[in-house]
C-alpha atoms as a PDB file:
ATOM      1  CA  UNK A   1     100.927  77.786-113.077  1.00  0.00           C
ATOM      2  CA  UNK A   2      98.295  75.971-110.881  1.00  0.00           C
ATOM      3  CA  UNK A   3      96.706  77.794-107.624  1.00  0.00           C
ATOM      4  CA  UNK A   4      95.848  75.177-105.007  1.00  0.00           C
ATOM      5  CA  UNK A   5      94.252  76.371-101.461  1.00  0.00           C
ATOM      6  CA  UNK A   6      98.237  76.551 -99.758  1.00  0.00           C
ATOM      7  CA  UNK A   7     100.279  77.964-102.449  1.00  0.00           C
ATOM      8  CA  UNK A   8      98.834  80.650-104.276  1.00  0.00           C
ATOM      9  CA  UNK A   9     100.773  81.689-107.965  1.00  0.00           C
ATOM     10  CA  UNK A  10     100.749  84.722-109.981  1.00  0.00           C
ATOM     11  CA  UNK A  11     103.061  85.522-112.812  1.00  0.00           C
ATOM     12  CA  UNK A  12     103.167  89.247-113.656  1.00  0.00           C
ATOM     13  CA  UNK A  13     104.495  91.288-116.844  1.00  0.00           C
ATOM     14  CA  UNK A  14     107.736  91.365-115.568  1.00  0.00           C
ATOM     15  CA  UNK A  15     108.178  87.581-115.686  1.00  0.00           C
ATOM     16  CA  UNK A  16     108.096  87.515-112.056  1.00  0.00           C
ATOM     17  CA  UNK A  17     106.307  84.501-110.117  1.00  0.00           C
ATOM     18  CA  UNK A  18     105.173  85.258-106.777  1.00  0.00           C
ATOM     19  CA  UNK A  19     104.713  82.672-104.727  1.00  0.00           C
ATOM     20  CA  UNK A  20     102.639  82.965-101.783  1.00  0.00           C
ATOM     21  CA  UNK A  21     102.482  80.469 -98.774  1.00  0.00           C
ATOM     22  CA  UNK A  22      98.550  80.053 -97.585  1.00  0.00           C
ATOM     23  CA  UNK A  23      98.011  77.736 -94.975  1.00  0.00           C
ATOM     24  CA  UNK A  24      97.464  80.548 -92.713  1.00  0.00           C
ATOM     25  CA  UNK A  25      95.878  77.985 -90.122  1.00  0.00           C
ATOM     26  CA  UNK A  26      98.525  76.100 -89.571  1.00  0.00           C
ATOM     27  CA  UNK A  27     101.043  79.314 -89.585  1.00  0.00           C
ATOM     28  CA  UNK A  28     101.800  78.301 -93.725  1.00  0.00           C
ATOM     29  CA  UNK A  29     103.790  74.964 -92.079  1.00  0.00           C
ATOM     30  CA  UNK A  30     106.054  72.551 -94.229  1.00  0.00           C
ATOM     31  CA  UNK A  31     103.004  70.003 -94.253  1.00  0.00           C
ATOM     32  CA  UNK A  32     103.743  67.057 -96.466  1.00  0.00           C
ATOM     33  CA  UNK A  33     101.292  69.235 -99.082  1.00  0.00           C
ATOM     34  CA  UNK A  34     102.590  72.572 -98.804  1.00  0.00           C
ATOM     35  CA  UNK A  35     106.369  70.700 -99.381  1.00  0.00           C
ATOM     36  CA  UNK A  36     104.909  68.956-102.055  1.00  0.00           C
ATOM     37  CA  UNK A  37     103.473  71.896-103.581  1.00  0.00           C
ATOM     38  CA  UNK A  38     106.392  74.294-103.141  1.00  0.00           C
ATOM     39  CA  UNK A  39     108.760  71.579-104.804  1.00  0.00           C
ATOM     40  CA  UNK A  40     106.595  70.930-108.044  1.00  0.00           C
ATOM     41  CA  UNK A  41     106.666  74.839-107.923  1.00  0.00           C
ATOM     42  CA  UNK A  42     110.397  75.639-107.906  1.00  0.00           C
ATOM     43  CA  UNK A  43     110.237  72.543-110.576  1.00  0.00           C
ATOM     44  CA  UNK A  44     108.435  74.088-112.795  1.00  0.00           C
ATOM     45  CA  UNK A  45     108.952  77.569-112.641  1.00  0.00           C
ATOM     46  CA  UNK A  46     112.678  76.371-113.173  1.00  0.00           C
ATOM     47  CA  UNK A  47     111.632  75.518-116.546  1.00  0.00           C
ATOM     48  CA  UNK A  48     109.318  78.139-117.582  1.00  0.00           C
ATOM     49  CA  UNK A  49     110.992  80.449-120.069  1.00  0.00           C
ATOM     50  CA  UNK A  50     108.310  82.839-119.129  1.00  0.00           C
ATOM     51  CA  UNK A  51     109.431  83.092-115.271  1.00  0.00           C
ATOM     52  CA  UNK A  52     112.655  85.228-114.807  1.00  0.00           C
ATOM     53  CA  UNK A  53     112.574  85.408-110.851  1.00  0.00           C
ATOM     54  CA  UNK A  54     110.729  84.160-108.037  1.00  0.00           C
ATOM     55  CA  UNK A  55     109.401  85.407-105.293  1.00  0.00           C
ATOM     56  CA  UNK A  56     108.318  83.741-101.977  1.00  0.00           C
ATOM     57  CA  UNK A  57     106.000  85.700 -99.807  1.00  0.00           C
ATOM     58  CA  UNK A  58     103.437  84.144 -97.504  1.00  0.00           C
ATOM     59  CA  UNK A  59     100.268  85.016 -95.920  1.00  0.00           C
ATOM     60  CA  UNK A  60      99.163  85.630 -92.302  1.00  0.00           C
ATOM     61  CA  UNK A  61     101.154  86.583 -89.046  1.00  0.00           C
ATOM     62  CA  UNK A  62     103.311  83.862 -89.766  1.00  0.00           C
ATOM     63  CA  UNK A  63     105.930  83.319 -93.113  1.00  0.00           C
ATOM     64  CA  UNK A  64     106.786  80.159 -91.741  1.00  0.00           C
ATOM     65  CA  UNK A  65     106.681  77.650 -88.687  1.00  0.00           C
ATOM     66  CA  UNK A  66     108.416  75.287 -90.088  1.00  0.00           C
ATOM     67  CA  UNK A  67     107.248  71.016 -90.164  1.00  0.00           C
ATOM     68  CA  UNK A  68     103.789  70.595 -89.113  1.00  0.00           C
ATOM     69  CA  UNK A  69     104.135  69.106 -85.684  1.00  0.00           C
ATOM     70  CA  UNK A  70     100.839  67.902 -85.427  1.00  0.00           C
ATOM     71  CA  UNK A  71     101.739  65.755 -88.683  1.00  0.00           C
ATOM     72  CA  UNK A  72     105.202  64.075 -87.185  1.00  0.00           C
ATOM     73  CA  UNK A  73     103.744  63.549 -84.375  1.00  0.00           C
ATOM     74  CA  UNK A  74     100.887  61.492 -85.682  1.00  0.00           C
ATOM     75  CA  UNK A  75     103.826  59.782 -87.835  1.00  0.00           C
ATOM     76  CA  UNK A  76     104.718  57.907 -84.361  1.00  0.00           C
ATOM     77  CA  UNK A  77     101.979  55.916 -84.565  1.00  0.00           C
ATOM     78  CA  UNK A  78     103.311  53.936 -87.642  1.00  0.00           C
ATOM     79  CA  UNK A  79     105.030  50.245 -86.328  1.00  0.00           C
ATOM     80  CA  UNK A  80     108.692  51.454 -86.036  1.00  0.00           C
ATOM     81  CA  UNK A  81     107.371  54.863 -84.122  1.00  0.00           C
ATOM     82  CA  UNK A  82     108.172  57.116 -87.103  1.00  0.00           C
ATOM     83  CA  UNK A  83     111.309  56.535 -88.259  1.00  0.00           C
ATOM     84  CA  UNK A  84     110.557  56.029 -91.517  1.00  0.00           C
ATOM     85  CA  UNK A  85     107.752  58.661 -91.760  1.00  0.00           C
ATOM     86  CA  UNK A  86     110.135  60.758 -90.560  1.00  0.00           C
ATOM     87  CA  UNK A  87     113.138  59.965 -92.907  1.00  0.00           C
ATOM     88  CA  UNK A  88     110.206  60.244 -95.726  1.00  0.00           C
ATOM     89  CA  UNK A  89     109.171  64.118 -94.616  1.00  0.00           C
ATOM     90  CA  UNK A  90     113.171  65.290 -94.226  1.00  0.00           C
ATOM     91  CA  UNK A  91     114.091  63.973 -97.632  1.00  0.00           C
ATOM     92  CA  UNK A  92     111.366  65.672 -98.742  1.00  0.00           C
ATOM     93  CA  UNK A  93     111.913  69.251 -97.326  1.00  0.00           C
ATOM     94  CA  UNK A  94     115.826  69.087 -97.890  1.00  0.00           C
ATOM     95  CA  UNK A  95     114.608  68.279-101.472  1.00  0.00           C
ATOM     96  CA  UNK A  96     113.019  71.315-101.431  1.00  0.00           C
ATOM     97  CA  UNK A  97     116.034  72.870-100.334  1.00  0.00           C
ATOM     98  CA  UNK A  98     117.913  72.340-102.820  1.00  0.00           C
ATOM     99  CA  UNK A  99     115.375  72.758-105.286  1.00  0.00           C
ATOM    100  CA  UNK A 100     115.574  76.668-104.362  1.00  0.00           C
ATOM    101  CA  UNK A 101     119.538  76.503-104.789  1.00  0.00           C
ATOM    102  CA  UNK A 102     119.465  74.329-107.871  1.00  0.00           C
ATOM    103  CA  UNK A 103     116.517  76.408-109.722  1.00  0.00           C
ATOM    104  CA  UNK A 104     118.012  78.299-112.615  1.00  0.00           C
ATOM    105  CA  UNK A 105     115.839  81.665-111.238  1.00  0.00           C
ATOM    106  CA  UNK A 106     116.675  83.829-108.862  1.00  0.00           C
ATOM    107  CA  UNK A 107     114.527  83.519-105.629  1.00  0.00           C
ATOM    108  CA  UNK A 108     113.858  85.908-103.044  1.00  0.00           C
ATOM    109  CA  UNK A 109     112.056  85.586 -99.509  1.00  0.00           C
ATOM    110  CA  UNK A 110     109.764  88.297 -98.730  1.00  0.00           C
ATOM    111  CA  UNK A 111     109.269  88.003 -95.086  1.00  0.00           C
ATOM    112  CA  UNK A 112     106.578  89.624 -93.404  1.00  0.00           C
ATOM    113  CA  UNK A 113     105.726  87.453 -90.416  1.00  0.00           C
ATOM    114  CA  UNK A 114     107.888  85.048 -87.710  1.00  0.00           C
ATOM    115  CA  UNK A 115     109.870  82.091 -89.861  1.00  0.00           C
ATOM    116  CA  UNK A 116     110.946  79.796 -87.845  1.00  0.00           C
ATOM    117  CA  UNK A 117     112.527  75.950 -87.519  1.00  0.00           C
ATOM    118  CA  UNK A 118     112.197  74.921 -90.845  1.00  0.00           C
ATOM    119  CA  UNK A 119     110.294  78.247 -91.857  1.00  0.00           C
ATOM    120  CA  UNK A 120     113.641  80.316 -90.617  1.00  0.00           C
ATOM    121  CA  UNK A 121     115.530  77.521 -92.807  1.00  0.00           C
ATOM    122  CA  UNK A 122     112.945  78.206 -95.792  1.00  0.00           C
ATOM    123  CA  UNK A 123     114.182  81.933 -95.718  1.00  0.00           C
ATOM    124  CA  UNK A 124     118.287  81.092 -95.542  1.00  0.00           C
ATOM    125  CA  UNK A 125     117.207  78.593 -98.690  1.00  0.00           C
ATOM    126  CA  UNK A 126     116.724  81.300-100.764  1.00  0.00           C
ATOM    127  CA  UNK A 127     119.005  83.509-102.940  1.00  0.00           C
ATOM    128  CA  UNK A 128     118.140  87.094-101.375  1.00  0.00           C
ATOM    129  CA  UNK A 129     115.717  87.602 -98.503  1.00  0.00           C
ATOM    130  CA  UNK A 130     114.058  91.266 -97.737  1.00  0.00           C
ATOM    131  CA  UNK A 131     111.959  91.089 -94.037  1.00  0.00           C
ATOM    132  CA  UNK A 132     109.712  93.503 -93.042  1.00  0.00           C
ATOM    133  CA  UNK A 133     111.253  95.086 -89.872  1.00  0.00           C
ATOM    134  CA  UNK A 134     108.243  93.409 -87.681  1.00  0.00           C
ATOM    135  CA  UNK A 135     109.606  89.960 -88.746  1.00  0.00           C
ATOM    136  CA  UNK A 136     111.387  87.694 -86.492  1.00  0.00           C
ATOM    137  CA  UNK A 137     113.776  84.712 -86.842  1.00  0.00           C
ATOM    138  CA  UNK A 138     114.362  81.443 -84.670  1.00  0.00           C
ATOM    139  CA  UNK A 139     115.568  77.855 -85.058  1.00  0.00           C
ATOM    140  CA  UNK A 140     113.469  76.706 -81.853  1.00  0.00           C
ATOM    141  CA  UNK A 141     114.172  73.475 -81.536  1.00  0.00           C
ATOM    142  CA  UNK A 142     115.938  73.192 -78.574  1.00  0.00           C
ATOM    143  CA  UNK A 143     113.279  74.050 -76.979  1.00  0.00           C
ATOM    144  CA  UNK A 144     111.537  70.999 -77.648  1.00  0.00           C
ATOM    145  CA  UNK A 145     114.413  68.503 -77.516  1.00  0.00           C
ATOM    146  CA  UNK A 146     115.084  68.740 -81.372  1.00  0.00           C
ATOM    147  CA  UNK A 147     117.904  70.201 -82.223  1.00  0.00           C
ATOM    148  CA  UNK A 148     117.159  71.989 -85.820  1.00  0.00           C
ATOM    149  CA  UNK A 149     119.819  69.900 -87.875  1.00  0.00           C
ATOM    150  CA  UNK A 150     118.499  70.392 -90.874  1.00  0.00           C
ATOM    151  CA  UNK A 151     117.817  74.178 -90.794  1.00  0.00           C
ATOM    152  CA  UNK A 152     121.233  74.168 -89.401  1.00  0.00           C
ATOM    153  CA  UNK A 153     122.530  73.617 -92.836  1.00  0.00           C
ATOM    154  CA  UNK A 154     120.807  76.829 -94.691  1.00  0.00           C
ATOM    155  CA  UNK A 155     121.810  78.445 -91.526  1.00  0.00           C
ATOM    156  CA  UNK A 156     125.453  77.836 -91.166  1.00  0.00           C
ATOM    157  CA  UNK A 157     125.851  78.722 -95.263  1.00  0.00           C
ATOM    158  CA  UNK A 158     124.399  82.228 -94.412  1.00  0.00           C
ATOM    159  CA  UNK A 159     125.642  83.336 -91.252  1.00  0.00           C
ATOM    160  CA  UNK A 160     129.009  83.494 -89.554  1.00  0.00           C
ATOM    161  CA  UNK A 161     129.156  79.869 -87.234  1.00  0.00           C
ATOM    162  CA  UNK A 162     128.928  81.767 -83.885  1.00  0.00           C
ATOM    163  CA  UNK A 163     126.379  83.445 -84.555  1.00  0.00           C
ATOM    164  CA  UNK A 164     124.293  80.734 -86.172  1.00  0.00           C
ATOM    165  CA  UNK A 165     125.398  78.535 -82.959  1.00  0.00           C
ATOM    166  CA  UNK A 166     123.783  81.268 -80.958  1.00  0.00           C
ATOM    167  CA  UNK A 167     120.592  80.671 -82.728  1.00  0.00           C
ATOM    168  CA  UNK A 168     120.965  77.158 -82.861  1.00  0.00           C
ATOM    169  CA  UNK A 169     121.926  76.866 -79.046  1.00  0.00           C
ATOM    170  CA  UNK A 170     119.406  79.382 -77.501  1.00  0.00           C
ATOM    171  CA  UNK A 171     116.743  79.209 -79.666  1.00  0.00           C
ATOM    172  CA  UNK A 172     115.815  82.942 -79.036  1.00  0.00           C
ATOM    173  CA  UNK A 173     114.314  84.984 -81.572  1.00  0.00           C
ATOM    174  CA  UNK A 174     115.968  86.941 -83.955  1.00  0.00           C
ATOM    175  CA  UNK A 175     114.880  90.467 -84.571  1.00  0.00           C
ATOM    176  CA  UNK A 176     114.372  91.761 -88.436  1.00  0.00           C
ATOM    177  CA  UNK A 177     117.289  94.017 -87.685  1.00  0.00           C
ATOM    178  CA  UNK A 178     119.580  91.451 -86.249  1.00  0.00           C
ATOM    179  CA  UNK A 179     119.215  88.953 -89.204  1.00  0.00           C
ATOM    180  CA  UNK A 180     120.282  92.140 -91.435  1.00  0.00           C
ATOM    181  CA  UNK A 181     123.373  92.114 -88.836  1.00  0.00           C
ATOM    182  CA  UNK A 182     124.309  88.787 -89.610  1.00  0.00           C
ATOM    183  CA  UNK A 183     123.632  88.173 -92.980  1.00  0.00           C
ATOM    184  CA  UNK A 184     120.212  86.153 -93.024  1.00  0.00           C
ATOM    185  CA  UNK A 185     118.440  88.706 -94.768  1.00  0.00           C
ATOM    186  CA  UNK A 186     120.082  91.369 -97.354  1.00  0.00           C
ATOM    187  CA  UNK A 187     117.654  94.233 -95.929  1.00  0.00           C
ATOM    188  CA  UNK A 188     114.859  95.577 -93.787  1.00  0.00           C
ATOM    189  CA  UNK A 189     111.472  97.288 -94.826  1.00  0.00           C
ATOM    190  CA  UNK A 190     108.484  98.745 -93.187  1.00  0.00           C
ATOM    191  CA  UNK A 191     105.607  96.183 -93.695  1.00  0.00           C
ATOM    192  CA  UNK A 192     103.138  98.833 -95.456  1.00  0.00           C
ATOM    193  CA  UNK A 193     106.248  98.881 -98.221  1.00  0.00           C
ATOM    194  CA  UNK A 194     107.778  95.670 -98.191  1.00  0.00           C
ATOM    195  CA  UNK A 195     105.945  94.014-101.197  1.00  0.00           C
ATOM    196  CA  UNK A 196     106.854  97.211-103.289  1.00  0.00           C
ATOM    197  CA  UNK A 197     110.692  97.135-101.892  1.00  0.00           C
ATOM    198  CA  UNK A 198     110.967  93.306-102.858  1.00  0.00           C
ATOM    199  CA  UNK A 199     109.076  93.460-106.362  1.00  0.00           C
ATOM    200  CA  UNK A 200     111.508  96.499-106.991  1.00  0.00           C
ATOM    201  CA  UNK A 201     114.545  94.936-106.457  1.00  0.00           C
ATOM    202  CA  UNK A 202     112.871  91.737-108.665  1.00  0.00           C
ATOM    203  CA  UNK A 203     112.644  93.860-111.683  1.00  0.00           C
ATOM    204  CA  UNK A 204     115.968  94.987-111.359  1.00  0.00           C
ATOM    205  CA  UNK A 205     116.775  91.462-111.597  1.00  0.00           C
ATOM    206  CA  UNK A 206     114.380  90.558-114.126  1.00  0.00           C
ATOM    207  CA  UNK A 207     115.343  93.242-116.102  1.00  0.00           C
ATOM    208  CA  UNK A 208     119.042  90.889-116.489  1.00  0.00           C
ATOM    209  CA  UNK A 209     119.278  88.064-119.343  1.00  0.00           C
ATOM    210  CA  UNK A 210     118.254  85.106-118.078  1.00  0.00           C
ATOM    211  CA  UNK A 211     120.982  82.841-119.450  1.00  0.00           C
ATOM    212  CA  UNK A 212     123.525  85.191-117.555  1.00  0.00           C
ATOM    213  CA  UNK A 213     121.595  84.781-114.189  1.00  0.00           C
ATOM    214  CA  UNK A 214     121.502  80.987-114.426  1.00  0.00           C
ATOM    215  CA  UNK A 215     124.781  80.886-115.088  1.00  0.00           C
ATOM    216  CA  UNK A 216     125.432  82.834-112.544  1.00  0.00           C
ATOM    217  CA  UNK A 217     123.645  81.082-109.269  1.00  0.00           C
ATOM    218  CA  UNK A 218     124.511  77.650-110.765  1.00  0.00           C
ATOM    219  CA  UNK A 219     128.533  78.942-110.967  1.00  0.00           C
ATOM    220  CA  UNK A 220     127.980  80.812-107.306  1.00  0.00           C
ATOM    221  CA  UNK A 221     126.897  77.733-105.252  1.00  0.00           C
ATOM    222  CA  UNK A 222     129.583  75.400-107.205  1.00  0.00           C
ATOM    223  CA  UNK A 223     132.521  77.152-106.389  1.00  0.00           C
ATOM    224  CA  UNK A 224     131.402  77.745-102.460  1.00  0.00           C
ATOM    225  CA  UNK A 225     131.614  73.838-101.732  1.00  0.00           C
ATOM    226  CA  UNK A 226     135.787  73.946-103.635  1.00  0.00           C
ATOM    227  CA  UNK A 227     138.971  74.972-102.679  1.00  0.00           C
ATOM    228  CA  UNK A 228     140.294  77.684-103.446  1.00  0.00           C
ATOM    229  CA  UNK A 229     142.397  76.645-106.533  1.00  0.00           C
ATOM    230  CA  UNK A 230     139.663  74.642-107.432  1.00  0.00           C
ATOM    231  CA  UNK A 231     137.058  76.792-107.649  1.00  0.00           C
ATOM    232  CA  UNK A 232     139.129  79.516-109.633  1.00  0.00           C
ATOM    233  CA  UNK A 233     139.354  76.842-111.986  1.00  0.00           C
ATOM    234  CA  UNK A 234     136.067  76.185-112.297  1.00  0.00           C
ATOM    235  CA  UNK A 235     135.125  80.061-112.515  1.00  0.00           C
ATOM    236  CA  UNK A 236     137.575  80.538-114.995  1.00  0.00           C
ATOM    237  CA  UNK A 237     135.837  77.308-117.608  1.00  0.00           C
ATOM    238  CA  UNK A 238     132.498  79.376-116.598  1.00  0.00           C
ATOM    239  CA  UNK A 239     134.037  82.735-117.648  1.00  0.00           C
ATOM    240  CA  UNK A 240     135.015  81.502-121.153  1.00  0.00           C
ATOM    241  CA  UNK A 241     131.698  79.638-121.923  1.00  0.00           C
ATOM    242  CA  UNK A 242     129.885  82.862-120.466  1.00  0.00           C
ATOM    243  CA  UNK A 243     131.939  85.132-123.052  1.00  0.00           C
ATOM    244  CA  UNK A 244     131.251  82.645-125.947  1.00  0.00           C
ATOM    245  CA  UNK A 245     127.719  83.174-125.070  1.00  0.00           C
ATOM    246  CA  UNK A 246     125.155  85.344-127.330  1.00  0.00           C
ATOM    247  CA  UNK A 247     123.988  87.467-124.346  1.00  0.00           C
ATOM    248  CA  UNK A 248     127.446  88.208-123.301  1.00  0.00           C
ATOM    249  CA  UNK A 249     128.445  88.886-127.200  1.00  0.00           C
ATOM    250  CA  UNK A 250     125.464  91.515-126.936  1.00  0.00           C
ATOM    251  CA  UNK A 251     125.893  92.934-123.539  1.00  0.00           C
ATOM    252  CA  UNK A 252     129.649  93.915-124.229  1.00  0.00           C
ATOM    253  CA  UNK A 253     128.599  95.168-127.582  1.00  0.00           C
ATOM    254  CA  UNK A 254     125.609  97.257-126.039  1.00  0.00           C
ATOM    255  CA  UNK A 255     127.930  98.716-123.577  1.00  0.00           C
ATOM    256  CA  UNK A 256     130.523  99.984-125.746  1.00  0.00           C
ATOM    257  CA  UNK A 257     128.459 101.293-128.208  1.00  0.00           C
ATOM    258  CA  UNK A 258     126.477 102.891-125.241  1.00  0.00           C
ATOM    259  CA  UNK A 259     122.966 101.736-126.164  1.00  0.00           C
ATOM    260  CA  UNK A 260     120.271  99.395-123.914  1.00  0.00           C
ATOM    261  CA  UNK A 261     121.091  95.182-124.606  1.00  0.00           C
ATOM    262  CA  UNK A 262     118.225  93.645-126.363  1.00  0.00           C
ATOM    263  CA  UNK A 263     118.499  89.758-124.472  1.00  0.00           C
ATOM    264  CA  UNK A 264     118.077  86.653-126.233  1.00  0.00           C
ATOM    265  CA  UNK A 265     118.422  84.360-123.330  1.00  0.00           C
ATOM    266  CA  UNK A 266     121.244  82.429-125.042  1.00  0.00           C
END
């Protein structure tokens, strides 16, 4: 893994990536650099047998605040006042979006700051999300005339629709505690123990065969989009491929003979 100046990368023991926003100037924004480096990122630790979960921590007051303003703003100088500067810098972020959902590793957001706009979008992205109880939540945009349609989209797949229309309507901010509430985060830490909190329940995770977690998140965010009788169908062709795999051959195995499974990752 590289380390640029934004997006620092360390790979532990465990096979756990961390991931650490560092634009702490500009509040670790969705520049056109830090997207660019968080997408080759997911890219490649998506196919690093090496990396068994991710996680995404950031430093500075701030996780996230979302697109660099400063940056689409200057994009209005451009003949056609930005459109398709504009068009250029949501295709990329929503890329990255989905590059979170579509990588094959677990990902969780360790959240110690404010995440907000596209930052607060960043966060619902990701698989599981543990905030330190100082953090804070908001989809702003209203605020500024700009409704946040595309965080709406993370948003609305994580909480129940009023109360992501609250955020998206009022733009308020969210307390730590709140986003437990609703579902944006799984749980709450003290700062001082967050890290440890998050890399615990990592390990837990990387502790899993890999093939079964892929399988997994991949099968998980299929089957959400389906109808019902669809998506049983679906889970059911993932269930026998799953069974004919080696891991699962072991795991059941392990179980019944009451020993620890020794993972091939197939």
């Amino acid at each position: 893994m590289t380390i640029s100046d934004i997006l620092l990368s360390n790979l532990d023991e465990n096979g756990i990536l961390r991931l650490t926003l560092n634009d702490v100037s500009r509040r670790n924004a969705l520049s056109e650099a830090m997207l660019t480096e968080l997408g080759d990122a997911f890219t490649d630790a998506g196919a690093n047998p090496k990396v068994r979960v991710i996680v995404l921590a950031a430093k500075g007051p701030a996780f996230c605040a979302g697109h660099d303003l400063k940056e689409m703003t200057a994009g209005r100088l451009h003949e056609d006042g930005g459109k398709a500067y504009f068009a250029k810098v949501m295709a990329m972020c929503a890329g990255v979006m989905q590059g979170i959902v579509n990588c094959p590793k677990p990902v969780i957001a360790e959240v110690t700051g404010v995440a907000t706009a596209a930052g607060c979008q960043l966060v619902a992205s990701c698989d599981l999300a543990i905030a330190a109880d100082t953090a804070q939540f908001s989809t702003p945009g209203v605020h500024i005339g700009l409704f946040c349609s595309t965080p709406m989209v993370a948003l609305s797949r994580n909480v129940a629709d009023k109360h992501a229309m609250e955020m998206l309507l009022t733009g308020d901010m969210t307390s730590a505690e709140r986003a437990a509430e609703i579902g944006l985060v799984n749980r709450v830490a003290a700062p001082e123990v967050l890290q440890e909190k998050t890399m615990e329940v990592a390990r837990k995770i990387a502790s899993k065969s890999s093939m079964t977690l892929a399988t997994g998140k991949s099968a998980y965010y299929a089957q959400r989009e389906m109808a019902l009788s669809d998506a049983y169908d679906y889970a059911s062709g993932v269930m026998v491929d799953n069974m004919l795999a080696l891991d699962a051959e072991e795991g059941i195995g392990a179980f019944i003979e009451k020993r620890a499974p020794k993972w091939r990752d197939a």
